[in-house]
C-alpha atoms as a PDB file:
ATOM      1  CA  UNK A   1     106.113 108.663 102.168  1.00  0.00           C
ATOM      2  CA  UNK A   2     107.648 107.867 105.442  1.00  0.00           C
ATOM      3  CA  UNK A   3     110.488 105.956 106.162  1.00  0.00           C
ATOM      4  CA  UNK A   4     108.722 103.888 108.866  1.00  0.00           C
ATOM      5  CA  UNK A   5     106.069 103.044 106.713  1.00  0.00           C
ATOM      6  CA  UNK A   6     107.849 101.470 104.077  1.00  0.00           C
ATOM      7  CA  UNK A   7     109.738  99.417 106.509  1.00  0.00           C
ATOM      8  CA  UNK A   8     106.680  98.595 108.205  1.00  0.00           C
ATOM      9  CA  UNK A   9     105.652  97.212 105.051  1.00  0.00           C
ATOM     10  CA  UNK A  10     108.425  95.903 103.994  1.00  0.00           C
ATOM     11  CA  UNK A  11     108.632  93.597 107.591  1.00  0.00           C
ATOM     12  CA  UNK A  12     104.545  92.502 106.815  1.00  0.00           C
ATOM     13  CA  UNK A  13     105.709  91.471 103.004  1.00  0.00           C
ATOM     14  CA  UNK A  14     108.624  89.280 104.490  1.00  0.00           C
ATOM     15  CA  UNK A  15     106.517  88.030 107.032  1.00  0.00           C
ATOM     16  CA  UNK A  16     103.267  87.505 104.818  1.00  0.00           C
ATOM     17  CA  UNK A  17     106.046  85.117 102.216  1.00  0.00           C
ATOM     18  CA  UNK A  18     107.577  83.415 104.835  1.00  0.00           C
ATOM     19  CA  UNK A  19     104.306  82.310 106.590  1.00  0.00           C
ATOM     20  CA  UNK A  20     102.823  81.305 102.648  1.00  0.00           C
ATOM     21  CA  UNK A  21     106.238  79.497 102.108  1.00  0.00           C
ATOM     22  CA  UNK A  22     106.163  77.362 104.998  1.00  0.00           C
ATOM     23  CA  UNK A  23     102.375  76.607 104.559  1.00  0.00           C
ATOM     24  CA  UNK A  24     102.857  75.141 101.297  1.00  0.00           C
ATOM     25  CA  UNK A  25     106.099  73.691 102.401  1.00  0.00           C
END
């Protein structure tokens, strides 16, 4: 596992709950 993958993925999970967050806000 790379480093830049899990940050990659990291970055699309926080964007991914931020974007369902302020839907349903």
């Amino acid at each position: 596992m790379d480093r830049r993958e899990t940050r990659i993925r990291g970055e699309k999970l926080l964007l991914g709950v931020l974007l369902t967050w302020g839907g349903h806000g």
